[in-house]
N, C-alpha and C. Protein backbone atom coordinates (compact mmCIF):
# COMPACT_ATOMS: atom_id res chain seq x y z
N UNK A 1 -18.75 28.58 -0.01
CA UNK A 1 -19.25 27.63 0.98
C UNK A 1 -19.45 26.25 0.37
N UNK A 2 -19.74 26.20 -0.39
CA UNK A 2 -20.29 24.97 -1.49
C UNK A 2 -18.52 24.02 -1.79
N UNK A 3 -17.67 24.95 -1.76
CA UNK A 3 -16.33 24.21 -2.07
C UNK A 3 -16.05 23.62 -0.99
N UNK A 4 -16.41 24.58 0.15
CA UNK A 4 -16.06 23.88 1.72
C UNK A 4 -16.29 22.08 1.84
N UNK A 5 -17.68 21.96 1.29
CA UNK A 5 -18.45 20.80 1.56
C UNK A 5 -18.32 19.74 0.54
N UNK A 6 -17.53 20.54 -0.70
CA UNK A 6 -17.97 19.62 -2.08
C UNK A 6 -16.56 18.09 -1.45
N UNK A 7 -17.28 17.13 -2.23
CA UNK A 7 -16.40 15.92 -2.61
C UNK A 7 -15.20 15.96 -2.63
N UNK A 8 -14.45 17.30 -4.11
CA UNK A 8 -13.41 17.04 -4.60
C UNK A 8 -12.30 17.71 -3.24
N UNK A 9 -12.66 18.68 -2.44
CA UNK A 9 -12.16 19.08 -1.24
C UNK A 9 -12.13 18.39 -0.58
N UNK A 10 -12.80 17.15 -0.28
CA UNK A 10 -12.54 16.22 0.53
C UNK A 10 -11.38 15.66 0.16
N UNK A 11 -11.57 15.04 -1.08
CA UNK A 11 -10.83 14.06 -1.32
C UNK A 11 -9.48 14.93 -1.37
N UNK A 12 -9.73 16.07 -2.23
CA UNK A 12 -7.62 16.61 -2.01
C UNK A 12 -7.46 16.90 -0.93
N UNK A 13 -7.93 17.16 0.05
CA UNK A 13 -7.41 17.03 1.43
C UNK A 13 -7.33 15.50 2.11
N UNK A 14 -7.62 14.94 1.64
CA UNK A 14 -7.07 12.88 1.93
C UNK A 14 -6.10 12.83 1.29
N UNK A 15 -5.70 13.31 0.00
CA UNK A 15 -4.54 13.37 -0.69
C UNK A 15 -3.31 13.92 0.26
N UNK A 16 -3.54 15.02 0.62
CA UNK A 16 -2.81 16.00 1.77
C UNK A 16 -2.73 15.34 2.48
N UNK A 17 -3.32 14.90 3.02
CA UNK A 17 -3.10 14.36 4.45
C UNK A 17 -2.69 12.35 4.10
N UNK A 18 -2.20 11.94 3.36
CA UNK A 18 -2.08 10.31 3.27
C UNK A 18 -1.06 10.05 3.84
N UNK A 19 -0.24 10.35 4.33
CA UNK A 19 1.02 9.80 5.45
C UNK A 19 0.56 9.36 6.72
N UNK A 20 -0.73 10.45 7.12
CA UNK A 20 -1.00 10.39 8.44
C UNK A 20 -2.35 8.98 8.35
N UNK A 21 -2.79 9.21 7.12
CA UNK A 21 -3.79 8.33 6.92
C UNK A 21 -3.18 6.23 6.79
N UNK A 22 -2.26 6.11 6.18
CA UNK A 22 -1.36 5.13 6.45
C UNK A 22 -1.04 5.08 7.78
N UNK A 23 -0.64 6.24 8.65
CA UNK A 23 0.08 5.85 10.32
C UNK A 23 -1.27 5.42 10.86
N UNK A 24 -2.07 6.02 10.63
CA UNK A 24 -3.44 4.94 11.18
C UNK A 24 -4.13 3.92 10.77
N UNK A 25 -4.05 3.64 9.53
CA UNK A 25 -4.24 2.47 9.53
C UNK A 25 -3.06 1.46 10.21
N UNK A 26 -1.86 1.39 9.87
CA UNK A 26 -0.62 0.74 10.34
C UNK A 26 -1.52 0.33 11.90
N UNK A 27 -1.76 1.23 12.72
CA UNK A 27 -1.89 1.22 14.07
C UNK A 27 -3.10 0.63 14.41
N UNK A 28 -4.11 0.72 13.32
CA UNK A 28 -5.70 0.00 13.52
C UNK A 28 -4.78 -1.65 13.56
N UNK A 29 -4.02 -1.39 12.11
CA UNK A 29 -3.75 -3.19 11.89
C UNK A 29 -3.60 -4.00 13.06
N UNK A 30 -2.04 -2.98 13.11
CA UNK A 30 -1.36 -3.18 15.05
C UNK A 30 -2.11 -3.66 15.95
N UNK A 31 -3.24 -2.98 16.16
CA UNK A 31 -4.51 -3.29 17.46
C UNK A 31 -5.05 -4.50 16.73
N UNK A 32 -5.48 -5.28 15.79
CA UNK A 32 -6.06 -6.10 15.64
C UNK A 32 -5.21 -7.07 15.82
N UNK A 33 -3.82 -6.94 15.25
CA UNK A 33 -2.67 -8.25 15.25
C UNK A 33 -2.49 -8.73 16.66
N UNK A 34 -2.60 -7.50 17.98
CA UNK A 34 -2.36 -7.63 18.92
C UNK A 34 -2.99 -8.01 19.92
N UNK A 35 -4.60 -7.96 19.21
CA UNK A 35 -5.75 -8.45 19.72
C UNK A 35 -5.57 -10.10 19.48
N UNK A 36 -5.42 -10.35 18.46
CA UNK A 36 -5.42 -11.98 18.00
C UNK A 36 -4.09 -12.44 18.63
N UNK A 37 -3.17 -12.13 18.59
CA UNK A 37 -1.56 -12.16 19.74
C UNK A 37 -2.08 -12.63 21.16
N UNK A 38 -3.02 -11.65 21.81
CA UNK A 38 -2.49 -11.41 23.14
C UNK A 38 -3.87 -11.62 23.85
N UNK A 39 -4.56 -12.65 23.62
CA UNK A 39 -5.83 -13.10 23.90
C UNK A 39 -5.58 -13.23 25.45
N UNK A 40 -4.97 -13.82 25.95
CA UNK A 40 -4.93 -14.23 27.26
C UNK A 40 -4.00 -12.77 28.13
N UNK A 41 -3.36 -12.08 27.91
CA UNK A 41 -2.61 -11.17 28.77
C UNK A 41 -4.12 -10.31 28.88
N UNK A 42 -4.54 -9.55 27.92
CA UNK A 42 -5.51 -8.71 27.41
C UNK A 42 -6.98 -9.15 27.20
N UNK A 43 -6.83 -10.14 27.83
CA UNK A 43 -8.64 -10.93 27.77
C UNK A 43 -9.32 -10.49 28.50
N UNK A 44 -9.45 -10.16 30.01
CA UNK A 44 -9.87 -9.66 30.91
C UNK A 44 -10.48 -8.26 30.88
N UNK A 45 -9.63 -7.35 30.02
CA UNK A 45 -9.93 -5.90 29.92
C UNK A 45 -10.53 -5.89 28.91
N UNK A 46 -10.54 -6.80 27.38
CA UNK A 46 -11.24 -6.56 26.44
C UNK A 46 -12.35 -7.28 26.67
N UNK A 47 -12.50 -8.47 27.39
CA UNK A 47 -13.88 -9.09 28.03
C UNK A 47 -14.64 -7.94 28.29
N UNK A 48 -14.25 -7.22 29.09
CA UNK A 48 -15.00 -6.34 30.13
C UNK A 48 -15.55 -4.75 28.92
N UNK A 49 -14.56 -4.83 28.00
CA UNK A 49 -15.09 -4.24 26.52
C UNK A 49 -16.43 -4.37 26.24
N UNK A 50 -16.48 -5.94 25.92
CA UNK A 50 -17.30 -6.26 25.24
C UNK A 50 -18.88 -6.76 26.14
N UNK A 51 -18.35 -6.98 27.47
CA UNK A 51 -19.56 -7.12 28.01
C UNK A 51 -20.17 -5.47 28.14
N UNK A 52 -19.43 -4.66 28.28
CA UNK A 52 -20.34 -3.28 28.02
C UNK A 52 -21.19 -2.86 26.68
N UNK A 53 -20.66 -3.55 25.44
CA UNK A 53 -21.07 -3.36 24.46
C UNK A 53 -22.17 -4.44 24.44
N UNK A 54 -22.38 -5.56 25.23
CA UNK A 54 -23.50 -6.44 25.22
C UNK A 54 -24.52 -5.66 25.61
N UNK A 55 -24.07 -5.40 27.00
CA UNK A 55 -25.18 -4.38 27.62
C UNK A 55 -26.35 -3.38 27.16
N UNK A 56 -25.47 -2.87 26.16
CA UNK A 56 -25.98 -1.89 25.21
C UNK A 56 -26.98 -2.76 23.99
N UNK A 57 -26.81 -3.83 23.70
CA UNK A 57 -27.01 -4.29 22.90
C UNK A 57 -28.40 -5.11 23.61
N UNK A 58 -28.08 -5.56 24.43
CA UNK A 58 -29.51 -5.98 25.49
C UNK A 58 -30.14 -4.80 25.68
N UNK A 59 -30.35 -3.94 25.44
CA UNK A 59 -30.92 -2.45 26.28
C UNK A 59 -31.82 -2.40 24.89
N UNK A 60 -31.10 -2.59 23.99
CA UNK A 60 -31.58 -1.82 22.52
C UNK A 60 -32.50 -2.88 21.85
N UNK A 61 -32.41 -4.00 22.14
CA UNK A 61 -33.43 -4.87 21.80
C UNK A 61 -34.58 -5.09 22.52
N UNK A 62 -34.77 -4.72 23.55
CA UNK A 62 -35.72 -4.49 24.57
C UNK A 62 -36.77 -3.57 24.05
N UNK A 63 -36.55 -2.74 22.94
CA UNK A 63 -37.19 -1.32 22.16
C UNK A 63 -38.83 -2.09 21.63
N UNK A 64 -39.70 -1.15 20.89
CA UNK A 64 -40.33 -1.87 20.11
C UNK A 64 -39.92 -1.62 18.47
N UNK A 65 -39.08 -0.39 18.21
CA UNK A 65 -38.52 -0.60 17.23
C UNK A 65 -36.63 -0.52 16.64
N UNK A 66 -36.38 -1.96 16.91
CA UNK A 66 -35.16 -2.34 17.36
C UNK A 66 -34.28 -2.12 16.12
N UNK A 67 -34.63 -2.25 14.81
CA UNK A 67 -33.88 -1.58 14.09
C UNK A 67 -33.72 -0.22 14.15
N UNK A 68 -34.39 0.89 14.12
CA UNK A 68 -34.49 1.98 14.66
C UNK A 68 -33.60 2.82 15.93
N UNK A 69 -33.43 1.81 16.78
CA UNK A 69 -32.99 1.98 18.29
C UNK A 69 -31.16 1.45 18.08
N UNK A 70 -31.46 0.88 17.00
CA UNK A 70 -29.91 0.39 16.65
C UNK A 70 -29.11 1.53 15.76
N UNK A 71 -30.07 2.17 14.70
CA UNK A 71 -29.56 2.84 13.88
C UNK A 71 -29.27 4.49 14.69
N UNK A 72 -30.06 4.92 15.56
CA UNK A 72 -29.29 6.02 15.82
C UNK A 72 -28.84 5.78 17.29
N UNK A 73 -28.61 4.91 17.67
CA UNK A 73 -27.38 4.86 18.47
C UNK A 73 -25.99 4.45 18.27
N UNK A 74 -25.74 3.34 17.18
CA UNK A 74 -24.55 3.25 16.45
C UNK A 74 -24.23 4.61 16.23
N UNK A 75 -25.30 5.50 14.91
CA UNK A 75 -25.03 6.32 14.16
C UNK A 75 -24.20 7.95 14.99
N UNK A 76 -25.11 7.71 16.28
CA UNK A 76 -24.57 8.75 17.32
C UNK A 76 -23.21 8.52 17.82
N UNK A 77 -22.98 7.50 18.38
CA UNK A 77 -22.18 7.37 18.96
C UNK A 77 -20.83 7.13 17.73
N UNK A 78 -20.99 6.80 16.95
CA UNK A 78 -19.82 6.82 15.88
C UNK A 78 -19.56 8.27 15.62
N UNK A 79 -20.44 8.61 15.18
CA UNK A 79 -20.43 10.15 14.22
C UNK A 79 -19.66 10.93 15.60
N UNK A 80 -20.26 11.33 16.79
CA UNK A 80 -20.02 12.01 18.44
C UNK A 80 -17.89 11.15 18.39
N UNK A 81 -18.56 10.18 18.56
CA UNK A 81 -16.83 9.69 18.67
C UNK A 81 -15.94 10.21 17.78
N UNK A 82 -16.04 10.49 16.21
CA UNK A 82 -15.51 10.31 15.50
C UNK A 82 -14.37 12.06 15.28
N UNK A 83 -16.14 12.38 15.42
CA UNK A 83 -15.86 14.15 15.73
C UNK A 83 -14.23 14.59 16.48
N UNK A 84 -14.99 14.04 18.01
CA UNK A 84 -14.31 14.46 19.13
C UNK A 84 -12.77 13.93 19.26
N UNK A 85 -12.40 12.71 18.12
CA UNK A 85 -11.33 11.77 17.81
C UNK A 85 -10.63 13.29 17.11
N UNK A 86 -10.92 13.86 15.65
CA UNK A 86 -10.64 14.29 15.40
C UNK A 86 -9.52 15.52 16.02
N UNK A 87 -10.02 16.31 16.85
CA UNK A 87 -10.37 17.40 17.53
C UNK A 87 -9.16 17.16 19.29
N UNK A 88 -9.49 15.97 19.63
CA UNK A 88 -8.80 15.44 20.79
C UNK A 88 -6.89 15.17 20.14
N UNK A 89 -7.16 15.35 18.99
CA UNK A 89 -5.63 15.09 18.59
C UNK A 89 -4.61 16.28 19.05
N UNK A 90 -5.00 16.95 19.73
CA UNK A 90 -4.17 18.53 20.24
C UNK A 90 -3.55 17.77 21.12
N UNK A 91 -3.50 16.64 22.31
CA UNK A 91 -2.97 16.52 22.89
C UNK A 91 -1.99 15.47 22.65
N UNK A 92 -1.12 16.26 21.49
CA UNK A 92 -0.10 16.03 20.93
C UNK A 92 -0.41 14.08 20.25
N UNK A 93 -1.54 14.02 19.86
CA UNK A 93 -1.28 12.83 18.73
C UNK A 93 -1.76 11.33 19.94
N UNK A 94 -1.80 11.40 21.23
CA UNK A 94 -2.02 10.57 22.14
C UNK A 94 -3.38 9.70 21.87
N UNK A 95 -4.40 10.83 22.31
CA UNK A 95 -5.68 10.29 21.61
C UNK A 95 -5.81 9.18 20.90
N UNK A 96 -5.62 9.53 19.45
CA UNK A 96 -5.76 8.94 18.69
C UNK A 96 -4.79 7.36 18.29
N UNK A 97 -3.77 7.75 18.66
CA UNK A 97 -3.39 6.08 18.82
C UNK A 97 -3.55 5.22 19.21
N UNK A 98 -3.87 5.87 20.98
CA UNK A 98 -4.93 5.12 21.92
C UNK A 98 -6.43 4.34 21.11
N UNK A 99 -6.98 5.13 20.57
CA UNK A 99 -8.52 4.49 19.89
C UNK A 99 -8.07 3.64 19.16
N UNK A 100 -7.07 4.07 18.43
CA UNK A 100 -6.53 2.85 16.76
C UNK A 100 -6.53 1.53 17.09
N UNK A 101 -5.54 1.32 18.39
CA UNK A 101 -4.96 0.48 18.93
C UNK A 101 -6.17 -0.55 19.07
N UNK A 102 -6.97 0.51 20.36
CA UNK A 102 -7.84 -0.54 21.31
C UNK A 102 -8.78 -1.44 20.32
N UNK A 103 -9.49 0.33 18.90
CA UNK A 103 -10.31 -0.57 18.30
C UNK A 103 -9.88 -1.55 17.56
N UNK A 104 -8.79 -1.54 17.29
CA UNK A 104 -8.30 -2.80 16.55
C UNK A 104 -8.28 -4.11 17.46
N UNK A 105 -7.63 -4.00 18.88
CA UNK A 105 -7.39 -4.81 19.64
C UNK A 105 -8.94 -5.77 19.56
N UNK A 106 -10.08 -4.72 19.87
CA UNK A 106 -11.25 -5.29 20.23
C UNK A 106 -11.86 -6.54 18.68
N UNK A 107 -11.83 -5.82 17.60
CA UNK A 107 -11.90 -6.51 16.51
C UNK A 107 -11.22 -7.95 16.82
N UNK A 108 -9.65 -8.19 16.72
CA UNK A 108 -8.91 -8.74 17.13
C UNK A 108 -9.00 -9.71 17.71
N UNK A 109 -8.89 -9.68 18.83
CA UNK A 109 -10.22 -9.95 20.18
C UNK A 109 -10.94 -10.94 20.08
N UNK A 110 -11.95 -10.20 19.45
CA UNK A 110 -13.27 -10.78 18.60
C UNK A 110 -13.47 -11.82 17.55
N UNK A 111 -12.15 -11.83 16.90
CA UNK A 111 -12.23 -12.71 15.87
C UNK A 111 -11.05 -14.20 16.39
N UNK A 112 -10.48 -13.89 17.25
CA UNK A 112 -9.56 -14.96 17.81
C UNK A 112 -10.19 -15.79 18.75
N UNK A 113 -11.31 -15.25 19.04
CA UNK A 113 -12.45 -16.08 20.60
C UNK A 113 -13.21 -16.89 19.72
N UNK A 114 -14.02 -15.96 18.66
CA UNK A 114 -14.98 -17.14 17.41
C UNK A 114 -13.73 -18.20 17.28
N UNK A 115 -12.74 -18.13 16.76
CA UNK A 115 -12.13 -18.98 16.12
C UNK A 115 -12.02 -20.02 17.30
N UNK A 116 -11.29 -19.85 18.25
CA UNK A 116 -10.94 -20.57 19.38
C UNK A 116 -11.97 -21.33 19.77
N UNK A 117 -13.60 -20.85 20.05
CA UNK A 117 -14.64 -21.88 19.98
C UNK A 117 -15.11 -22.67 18.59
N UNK A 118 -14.22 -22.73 17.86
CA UNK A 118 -14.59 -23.49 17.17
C UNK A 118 -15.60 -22.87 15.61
N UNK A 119 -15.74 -21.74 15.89
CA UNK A 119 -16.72 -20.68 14.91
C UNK A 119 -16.34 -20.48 13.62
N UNK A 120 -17.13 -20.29 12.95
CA UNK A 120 -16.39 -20.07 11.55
C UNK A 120 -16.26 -18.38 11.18
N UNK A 121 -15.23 -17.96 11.24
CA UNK A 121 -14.56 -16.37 11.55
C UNK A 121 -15.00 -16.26 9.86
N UNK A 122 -14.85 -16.25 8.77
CA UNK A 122 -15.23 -15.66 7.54
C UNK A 122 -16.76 -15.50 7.60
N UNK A 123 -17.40 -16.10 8.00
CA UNK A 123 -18.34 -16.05 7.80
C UNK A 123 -19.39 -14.73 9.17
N UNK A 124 -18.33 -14.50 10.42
CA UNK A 124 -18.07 -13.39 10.70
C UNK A 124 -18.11 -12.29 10.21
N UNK A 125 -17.16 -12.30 9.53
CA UNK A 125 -16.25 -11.11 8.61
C UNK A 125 -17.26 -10.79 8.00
N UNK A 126 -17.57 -11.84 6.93
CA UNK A 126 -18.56 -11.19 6.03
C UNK A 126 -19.94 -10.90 6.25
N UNK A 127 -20.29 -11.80 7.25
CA UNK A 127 -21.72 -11.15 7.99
C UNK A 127 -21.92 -9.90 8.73
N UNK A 128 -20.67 -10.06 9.57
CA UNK A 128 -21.10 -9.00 11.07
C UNK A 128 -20.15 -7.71 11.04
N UNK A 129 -19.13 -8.16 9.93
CA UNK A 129 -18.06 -7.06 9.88
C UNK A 129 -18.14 -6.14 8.37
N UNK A 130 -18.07 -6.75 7.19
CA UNK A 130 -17.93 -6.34 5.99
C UNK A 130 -18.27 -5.45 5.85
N UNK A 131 -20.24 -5.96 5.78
CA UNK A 131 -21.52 -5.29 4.99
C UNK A 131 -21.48 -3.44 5.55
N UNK A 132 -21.44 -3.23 6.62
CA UNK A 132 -20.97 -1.74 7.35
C UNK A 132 -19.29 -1.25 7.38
N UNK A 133 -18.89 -2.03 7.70
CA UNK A 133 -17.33 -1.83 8.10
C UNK A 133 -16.20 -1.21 6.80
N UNK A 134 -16.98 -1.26 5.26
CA UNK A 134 -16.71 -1.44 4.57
C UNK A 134 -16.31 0.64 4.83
N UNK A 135 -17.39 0.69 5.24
CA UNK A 135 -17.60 2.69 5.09
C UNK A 135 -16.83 2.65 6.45
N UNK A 136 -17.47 2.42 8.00
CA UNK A 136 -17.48 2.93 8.68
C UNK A 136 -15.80 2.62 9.18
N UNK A 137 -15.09 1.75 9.02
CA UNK A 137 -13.39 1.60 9.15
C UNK A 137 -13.01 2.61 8.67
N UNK A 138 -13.09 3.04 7.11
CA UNK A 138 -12.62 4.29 6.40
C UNK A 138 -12.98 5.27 7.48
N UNK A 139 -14.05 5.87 7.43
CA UNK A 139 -14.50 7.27 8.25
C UNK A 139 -13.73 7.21 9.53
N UNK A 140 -13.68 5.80 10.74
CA UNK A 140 -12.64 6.27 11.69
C UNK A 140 -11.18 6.56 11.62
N UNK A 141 -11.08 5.72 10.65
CA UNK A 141 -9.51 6.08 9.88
C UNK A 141 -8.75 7.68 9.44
N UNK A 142 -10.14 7.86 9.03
CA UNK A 142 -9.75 8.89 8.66
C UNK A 142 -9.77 9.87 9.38
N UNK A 143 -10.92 9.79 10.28
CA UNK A 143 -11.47 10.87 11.64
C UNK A 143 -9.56 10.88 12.65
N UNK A 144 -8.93 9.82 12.69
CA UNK A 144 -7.80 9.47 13.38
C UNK A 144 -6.72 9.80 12.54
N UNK A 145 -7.16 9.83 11.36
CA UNK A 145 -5.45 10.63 10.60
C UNK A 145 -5.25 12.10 10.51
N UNK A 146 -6.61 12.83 10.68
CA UNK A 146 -7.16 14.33 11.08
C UNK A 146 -6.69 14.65 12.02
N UNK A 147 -6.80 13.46 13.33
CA UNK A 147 -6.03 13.55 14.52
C UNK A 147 -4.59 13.45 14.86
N UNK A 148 -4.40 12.83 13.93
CA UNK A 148 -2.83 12.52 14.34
C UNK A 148 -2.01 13.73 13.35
N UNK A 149 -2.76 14.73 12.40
CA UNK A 149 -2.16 15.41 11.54
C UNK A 149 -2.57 16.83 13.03
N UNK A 150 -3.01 16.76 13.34
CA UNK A 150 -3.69 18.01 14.69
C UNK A 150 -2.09 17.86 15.61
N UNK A 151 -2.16 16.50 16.28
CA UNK A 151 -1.18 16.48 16.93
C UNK A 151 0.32 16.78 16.44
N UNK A 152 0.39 16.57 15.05
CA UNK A 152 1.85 16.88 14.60
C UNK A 152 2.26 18.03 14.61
N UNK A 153 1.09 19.32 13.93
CA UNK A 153 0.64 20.91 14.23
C UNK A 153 1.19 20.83 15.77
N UNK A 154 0.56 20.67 16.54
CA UNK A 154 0.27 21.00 17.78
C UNK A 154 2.18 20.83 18.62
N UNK A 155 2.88 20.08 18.22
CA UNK A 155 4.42 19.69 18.25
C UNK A 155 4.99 20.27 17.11
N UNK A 156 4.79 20.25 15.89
CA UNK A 156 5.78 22.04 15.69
C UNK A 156 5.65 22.96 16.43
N UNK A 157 4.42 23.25 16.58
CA UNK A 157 4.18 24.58 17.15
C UNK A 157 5.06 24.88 18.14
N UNK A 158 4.89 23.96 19.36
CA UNK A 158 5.91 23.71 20.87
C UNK A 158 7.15 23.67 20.29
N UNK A 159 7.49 23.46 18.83
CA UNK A 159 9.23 23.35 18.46
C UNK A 159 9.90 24.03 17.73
N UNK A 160 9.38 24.90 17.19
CA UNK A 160 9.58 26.56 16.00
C UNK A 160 9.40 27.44 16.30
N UNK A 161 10.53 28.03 16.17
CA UNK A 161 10.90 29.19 16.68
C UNK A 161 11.02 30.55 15.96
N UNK A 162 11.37 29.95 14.65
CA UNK A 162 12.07 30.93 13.73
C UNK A 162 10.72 31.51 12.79
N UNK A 163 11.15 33.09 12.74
CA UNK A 163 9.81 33.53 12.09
C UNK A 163 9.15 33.17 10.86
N UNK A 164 10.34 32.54 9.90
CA UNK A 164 9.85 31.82 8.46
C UNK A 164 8.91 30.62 9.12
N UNK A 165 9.34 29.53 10.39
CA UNK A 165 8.47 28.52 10.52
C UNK A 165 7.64 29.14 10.82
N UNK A 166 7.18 29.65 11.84
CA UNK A 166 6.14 30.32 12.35
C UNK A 166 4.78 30.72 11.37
N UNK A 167 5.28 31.41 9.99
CA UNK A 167 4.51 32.31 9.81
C UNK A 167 4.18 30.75 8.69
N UNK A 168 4.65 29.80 8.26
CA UNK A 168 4.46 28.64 7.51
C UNK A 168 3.50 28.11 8.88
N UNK A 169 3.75 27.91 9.77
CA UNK A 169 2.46 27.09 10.42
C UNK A 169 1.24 27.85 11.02
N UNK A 170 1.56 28.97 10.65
CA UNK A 170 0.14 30.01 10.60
C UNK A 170 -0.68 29.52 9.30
N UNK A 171 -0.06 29.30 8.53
CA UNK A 171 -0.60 28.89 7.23
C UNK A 171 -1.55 27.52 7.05
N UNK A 172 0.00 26.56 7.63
CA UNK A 172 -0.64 25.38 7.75
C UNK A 172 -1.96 25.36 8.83
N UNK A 173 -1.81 26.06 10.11
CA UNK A 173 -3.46 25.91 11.04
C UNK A 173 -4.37 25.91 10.36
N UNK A 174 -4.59 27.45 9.45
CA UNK A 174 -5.80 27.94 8.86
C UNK A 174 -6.10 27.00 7.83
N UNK A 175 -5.28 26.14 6.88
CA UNK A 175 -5.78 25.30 6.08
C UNK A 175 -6.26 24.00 6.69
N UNK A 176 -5.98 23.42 7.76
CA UNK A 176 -5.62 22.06 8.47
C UNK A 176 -7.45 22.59 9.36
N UNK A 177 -7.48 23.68 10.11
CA UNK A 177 -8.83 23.75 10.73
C UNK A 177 -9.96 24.07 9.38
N UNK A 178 -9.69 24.43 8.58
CA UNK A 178 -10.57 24.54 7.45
C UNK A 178 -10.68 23.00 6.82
N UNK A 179 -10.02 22.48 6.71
CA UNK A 179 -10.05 20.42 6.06
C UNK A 179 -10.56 20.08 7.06
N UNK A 180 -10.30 20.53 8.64
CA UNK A 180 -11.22 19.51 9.58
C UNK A 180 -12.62 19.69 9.60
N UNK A 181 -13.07 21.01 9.17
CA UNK A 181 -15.14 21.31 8.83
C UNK A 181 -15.44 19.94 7.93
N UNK A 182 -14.67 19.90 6.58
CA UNK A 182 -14.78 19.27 5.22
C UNK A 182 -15.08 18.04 5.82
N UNK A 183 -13.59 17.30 6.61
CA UNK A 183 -13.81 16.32 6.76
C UNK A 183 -14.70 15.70 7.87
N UNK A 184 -15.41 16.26 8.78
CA UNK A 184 -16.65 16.22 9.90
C UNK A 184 -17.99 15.79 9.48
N UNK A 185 -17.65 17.04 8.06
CA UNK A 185 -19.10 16.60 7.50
C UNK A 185 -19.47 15.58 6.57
N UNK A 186 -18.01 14.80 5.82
CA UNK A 186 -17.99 13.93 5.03
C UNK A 186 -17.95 12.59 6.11
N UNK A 187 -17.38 12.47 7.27
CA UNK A 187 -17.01 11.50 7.95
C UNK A 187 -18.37 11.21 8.68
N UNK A 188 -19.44 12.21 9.01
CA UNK A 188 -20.80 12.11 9.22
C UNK A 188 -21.92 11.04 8.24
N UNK A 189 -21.52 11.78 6.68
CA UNK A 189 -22.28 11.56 6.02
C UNK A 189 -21.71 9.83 5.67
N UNK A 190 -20.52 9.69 5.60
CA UNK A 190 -20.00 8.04 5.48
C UNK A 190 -20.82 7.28 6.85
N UNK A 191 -20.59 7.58 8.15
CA UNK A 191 -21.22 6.78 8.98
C UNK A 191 -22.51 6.98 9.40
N UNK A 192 -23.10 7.99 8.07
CA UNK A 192 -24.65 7.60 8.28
C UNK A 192 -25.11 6.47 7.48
N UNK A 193 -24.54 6.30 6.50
CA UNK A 193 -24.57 5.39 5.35
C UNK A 193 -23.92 3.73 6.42
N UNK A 194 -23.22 4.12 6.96
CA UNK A 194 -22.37 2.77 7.79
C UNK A 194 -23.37 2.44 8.66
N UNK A 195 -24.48 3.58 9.39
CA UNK A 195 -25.32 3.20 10.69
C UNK A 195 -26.52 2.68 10.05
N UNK A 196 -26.92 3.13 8.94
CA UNK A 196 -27.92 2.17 8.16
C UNK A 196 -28.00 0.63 7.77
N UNK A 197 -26.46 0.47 7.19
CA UNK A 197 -26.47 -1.05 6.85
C UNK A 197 -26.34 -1.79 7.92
N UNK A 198 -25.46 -1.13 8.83
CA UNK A 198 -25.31 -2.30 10.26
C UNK A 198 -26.84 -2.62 10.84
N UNK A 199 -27.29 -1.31 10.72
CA UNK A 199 -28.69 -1.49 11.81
C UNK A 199 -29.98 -2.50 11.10
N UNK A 200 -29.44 -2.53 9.40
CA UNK A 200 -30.31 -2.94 8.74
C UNK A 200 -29.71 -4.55 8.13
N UNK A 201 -28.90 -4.36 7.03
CA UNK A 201 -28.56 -5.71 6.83
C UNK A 201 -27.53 -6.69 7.20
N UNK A 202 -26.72 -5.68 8.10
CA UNK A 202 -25.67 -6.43 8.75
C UNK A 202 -26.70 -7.06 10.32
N UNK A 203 -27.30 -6.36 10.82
CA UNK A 203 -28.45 -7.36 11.52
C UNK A 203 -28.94 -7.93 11.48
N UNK A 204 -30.14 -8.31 10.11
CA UNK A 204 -30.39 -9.16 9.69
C UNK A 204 -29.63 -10.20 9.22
N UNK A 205 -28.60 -10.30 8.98
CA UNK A 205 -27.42 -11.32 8.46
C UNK A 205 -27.04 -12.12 9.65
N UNK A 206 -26.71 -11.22 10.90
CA UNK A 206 -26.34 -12.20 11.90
C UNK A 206 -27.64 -12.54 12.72
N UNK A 207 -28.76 -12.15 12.66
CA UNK A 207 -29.97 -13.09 13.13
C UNK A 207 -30.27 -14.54 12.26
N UNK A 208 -29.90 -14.34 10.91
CA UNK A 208 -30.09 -15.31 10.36
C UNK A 208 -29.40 -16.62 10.52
């Protein structure tokens, strides 16, 4: 049980899995390039993004303890997302490109509107994005290359026929659902560490 959870299982299963881990990043990039691209086709729907995420953000400051109210609702809603990212990749790999995309788009987005008013975007980056983003980018990345390695399983499966493949992707399931425990609980423990700094000094940075 202890190997299940340890580090070095993590990490050789990131090893295992780095093709799929590159196709998602490629696709995070994608969503951000396309975010800063396509400000005006895609403004309207990512507006409407981000005024939901205001919302939330007005709700949570309203608290009496607002760091607190920040840290486990990031922390939930990342960790809950991140999970279910994983896991949602059965339907053949869709999922997860979808999230890559948008969250990139929204980043994207985000950093092409500062600029456009005139804002100074590094100072963005390194305030509102870095100080957390540093963990919590990795962990969705990775939560989405879990996914997109689910969906590839999930399309052999629908495409092999022959009993040598077969009894090879019996193999591959049982190892691939055994790396997804490993990586749940490592991708937890990264965006608990990610829901701390945002809630803590990446907040304080942009109040300042």
């Amino acid at each position: 049980m202890g190997s299940l959870f340890s580090f070095r299982t993590f990490w050789c299963d990131l090893k295992s899995n780095r093709s799929m881990l590159l196709v998602s990043t490629v696709l995070f990039v994608v969503g951000i390039i396309a975010g800063i691209l396509l400000v005006e086709p895609l403004g309207n729907y990512l507006r409407e993004q981000l005024q939901q995420l205001q919302i939330v953000k007005e709700q949570l400051d309203q608290g009496q303890h607002v760091e607190l109210n920040y840290f486990v609702f990031i922390f939930l809603n990342n960790a809950i997302k991140s999970i279910l990212i994983i896991y949602l990749g059965v339907f053949i790999g869709i999922v997860p490109v979808f999230f890559l995309v948008m969250n990139g788009m929204i980043i994207g987005f985000l950093l092409r509107t500062y600029d456009m008013q005139g804002q100074d975007v590094v100072t963005l980056i390194v305030k509102g994005l870095l100080p957390h983003g540093i963990f919590e980018i990795p962990a969705i990345l990775i939560a989405a290359a879990y996914s997109l390695k689910l969906g590839k399983l999930v399309l052999d499966s629908l495409t092999t026929w022959n009993p040598t493949g077969r009894y090879q992707l019996k193999i591959a399931w049982k190892q691939f659902m055994r790396s997804t425990i490993t990586a749940s609980f490592w991708i937890v423990i990264i965006l608990f560490v990610a829901a701390i700094i945002e809630s803590t000094i990446t907040f304080w940075l942009m109040k300042a």
